[in-house]
N, C-alpha and C. Protein backbone atom coordinates (compact mmCIF):
# COMPACT_ATOMS: atom_id res chain seq x y z
N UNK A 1 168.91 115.33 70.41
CA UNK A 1 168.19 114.86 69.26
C UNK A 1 169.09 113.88 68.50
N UNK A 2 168.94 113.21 68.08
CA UNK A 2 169.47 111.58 67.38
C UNK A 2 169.47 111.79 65.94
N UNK A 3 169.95 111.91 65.06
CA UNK A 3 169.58 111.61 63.48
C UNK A 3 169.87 110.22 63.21
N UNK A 4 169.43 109.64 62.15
CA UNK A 4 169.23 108.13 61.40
C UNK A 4 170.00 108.65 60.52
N UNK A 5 171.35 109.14 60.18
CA UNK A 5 171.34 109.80 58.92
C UNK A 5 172.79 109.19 59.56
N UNK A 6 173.92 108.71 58.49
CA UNK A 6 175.38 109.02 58.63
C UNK A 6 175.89 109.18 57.18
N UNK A 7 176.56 110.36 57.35
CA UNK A 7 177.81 110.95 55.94
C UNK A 7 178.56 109.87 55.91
N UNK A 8 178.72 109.75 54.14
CA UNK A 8 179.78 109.27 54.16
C UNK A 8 181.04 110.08 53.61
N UNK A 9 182.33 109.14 54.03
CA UNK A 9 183.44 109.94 53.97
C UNK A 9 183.67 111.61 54.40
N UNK A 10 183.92 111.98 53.83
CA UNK A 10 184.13 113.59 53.99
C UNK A 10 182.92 114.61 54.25
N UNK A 11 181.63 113.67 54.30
CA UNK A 11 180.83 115.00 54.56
C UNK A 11 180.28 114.65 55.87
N UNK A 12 179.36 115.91 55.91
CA UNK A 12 179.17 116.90 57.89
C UNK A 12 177.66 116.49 57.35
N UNK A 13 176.98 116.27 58.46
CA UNK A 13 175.30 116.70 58.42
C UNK A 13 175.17 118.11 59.71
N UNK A 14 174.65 119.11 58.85
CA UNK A 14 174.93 120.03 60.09
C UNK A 14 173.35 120.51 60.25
N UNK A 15 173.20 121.38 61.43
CA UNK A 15 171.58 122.05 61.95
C UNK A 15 172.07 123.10 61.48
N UNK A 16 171.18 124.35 60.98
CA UNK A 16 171.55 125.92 60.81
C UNK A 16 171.09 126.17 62.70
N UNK A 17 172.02 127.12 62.84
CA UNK A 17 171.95 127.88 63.97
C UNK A 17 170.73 129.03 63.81
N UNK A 18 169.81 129.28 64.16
CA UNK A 18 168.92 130.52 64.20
C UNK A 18 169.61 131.98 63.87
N UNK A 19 169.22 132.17 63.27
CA UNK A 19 169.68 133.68 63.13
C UNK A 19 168.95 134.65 63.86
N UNK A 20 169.31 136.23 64.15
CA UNK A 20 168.24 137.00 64.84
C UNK A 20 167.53 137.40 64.62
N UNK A 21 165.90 137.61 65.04
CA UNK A 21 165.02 138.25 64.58
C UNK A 21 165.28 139.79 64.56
N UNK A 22 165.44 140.25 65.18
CA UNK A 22 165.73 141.47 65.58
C UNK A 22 166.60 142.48 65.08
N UNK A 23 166.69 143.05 64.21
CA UNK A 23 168.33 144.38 63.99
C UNK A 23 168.36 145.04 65.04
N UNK A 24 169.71 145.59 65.09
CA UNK A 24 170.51 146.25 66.23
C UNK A 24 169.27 147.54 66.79
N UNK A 25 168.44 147.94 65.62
CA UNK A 25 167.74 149.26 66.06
C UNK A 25 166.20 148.62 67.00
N UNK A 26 166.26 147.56 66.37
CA UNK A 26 165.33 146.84 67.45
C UNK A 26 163.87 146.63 66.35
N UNK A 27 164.16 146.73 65.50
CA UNK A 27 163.31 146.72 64.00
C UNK A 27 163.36 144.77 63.94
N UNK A 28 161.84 144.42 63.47
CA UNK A 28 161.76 143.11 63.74
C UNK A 28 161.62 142.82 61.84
N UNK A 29 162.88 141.87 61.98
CA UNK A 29 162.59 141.23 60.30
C UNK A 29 161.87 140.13 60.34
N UNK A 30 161.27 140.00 59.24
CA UNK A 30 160.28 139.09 58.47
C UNK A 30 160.90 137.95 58.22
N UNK A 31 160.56 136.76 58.39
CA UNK A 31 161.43 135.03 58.13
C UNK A 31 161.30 135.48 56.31
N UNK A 32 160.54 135.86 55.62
CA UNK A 32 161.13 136.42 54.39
C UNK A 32 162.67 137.14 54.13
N UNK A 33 162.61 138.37 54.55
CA UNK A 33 163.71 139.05 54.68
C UNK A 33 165.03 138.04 55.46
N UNK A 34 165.06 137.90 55.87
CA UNK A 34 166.21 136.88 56.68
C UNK A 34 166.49 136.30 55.41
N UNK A 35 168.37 136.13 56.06
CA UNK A 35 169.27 135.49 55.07
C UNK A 35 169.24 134.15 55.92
N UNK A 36 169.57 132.84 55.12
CA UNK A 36 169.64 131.55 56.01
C UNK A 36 171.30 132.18 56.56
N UNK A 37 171.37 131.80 58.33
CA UNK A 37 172.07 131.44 58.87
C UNK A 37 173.29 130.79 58.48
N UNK A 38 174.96 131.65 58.07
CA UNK A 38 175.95 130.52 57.96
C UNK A 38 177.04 129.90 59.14
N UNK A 39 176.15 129.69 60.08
CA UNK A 39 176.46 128.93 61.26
C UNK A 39 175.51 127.76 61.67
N UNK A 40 176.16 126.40 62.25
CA UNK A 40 175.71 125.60 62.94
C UNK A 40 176.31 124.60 63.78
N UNK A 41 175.74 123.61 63.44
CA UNK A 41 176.09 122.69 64.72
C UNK A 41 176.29 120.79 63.97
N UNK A 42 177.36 120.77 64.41
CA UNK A 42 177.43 119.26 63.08
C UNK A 42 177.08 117.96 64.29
N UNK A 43 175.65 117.61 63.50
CA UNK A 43 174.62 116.53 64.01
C UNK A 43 175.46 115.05 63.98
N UNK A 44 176.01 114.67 62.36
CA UNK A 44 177.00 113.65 62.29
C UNK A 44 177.90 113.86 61.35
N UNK A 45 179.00 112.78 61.32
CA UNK A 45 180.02 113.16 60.40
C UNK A 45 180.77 111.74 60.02
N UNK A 46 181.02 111.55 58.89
CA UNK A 46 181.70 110.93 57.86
C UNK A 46 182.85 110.65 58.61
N UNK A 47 183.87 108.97 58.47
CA UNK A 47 184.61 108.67 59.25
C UNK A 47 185.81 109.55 58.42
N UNK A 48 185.61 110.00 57.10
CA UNK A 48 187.18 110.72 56.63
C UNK A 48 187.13 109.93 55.43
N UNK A 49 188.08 111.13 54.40
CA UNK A 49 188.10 110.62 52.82
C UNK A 49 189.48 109.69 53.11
N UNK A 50 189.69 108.95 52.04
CA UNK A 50 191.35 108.16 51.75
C UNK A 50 191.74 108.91 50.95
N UNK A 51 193.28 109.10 51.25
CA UNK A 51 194.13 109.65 50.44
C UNK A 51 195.51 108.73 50.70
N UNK A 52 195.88 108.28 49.25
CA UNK A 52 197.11 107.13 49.32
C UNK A 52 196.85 106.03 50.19
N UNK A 53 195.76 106.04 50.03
CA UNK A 53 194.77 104.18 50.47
C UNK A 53 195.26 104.41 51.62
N UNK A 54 195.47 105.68 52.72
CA UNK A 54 194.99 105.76 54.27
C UNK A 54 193.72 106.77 54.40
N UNK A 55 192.73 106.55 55.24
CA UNK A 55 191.72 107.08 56.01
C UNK A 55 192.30 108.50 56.65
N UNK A 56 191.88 109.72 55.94
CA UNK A 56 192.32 110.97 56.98
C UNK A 56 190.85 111.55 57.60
N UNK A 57 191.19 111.27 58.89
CA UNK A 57 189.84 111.72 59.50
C UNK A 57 189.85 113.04 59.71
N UNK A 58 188.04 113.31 59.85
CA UNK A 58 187.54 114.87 59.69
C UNK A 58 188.19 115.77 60.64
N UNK A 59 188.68 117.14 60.70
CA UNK A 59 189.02 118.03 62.17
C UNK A 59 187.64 118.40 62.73
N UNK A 60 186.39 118.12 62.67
CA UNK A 60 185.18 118.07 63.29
C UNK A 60 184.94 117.29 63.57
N UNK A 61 183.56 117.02 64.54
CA UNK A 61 183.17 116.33 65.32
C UNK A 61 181.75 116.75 65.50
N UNK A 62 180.93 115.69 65.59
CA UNK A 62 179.58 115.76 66.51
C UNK A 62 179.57 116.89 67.66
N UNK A 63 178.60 118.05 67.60
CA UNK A 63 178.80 118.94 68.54
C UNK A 63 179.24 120.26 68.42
N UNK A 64 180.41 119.95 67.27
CA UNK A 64 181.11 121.39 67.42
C UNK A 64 180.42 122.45 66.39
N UNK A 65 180.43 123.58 67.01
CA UNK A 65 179.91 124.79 65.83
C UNK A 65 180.62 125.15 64.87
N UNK A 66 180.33 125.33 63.43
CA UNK A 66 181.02 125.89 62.35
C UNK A 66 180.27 127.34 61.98
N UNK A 67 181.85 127.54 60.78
CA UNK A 67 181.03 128.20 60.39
C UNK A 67 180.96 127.93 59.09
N UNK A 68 180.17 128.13 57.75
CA UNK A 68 180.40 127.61 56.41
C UNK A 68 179.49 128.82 55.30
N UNK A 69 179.90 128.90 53.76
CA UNK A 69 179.28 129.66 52.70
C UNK A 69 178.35 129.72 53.06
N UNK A 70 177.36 130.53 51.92
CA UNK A 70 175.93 131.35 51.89
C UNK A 70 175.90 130.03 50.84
N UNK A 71 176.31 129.28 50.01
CA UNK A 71 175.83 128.61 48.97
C UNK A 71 176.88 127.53 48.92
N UNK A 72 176.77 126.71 49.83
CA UNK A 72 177.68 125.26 50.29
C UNK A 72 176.87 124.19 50.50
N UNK A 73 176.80 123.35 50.33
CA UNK A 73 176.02 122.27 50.42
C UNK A 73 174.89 121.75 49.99
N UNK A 74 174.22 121.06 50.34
CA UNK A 74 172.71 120.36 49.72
C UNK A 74 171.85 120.76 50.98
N UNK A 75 170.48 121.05 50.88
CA UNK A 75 169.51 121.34 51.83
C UNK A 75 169.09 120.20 51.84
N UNK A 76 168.93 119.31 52.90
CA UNK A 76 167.90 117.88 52.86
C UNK A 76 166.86 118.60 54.33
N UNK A 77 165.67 117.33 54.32
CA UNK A 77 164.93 117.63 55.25
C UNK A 77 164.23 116.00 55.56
N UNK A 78 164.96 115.90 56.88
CA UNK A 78 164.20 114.60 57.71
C UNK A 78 163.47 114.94 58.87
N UNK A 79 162.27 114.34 58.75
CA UNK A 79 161.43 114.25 59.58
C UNK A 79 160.96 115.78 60.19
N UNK A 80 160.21 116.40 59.17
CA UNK A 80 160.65 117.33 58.86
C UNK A 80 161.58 118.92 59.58
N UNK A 81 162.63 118.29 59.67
CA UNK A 81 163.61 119.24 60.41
C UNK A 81 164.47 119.67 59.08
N UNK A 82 165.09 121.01 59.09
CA UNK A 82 166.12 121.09 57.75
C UNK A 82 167.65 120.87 58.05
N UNK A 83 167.92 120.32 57.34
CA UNK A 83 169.73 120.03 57.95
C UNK A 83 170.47 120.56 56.55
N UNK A 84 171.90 120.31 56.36
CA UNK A 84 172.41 120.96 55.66
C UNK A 84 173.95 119.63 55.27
N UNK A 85 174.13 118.78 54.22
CA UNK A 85 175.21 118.19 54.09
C UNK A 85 175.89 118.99 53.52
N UNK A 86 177.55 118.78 53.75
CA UNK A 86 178.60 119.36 53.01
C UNK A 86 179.68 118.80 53.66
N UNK A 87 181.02 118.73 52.16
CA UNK A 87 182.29 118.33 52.88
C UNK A 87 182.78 119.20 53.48
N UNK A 88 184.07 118.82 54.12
CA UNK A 88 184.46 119.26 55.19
C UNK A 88 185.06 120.25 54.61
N UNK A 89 185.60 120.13 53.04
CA UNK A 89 186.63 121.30 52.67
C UNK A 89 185.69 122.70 52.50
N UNK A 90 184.23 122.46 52.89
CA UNK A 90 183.17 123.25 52.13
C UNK A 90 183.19 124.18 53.98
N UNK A 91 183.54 123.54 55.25
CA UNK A 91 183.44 124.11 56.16
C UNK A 91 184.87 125.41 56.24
N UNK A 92 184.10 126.58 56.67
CA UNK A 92 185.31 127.80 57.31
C UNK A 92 185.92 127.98 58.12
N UNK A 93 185.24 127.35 59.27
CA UNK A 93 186.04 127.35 60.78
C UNK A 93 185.11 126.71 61.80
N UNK A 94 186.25 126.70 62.68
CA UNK A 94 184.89 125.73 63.68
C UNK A 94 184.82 127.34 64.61
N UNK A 95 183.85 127.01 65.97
CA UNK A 95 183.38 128.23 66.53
C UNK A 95 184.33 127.56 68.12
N UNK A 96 185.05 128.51 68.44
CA UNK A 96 185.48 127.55 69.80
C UNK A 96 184.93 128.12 70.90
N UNK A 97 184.87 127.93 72.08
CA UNK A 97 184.18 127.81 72.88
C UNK A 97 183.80 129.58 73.88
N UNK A 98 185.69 130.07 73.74
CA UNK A 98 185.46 131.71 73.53
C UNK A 98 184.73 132.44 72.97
N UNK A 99 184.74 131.80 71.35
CA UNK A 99 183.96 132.75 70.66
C UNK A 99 182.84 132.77 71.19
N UNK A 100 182.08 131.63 71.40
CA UNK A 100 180.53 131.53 71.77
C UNK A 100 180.70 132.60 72.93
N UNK A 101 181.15 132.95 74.06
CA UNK A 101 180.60 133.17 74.99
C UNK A 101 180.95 134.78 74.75
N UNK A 102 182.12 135.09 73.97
CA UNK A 102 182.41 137.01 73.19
C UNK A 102 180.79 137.01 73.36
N UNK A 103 180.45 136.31 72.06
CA UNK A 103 179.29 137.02 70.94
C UNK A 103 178.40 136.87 71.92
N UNK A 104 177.69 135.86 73.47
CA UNK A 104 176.88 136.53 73.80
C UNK A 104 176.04 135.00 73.76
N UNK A 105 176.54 133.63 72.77
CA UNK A 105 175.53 133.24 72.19
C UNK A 105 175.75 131.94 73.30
N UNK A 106 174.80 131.06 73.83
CA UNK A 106 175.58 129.97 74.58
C UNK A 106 174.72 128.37 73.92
């Protein structure tokens, strides 16, 4: 999928990752009940803020999974898909490629 959208400087345009329908007991929650997802996937990204009039570029990238707050960023919505901007200092970790495959998720 393509976005028309580019951050500038320091911020991420990210997708929320789905969260599960399901609890462990096998009890099906309601898209009410559900918390938004603080995982995703960064769509595009900002070439990097200046600091001392040099360019420090982002440690993300197009592609990679994060993870970020319950209350970080701005909700926008193009075409109508929901995405999520935020700077980079607003991201927690990226997801590396182990983790994905521990948890199960690919």
């Amino acid at each position: 999928m393509t976005v028309n959208i580019t951050p500038l400087h320091d911020r991420v345009l990210v997708r929320r990752l789905e969260g599960k329908e399901t609890a462990k007991g096998g009890i099906i929650i309601p898209d009410t009940a559900k918390e938004k997802p603080q995982e995703g996937e960064v769509m595009a990204a900002g070439a990097g803020k200046f600091e001392k009039g040099n360019r420090v570029p982002l440690d993300v990238k197009v592609g990679d999974r994060i993870l970020f707050g319950n209350y970080t960023g701005n909700d926008i919505t193009i075409d109508d898909q929901e995405y999520l901007i935020l700077r980079e200092e607003e991201i927690l970790a990226k997801v590396s490629g182990m983790a994905k495959a521990a948890s199960g998720k690919k």
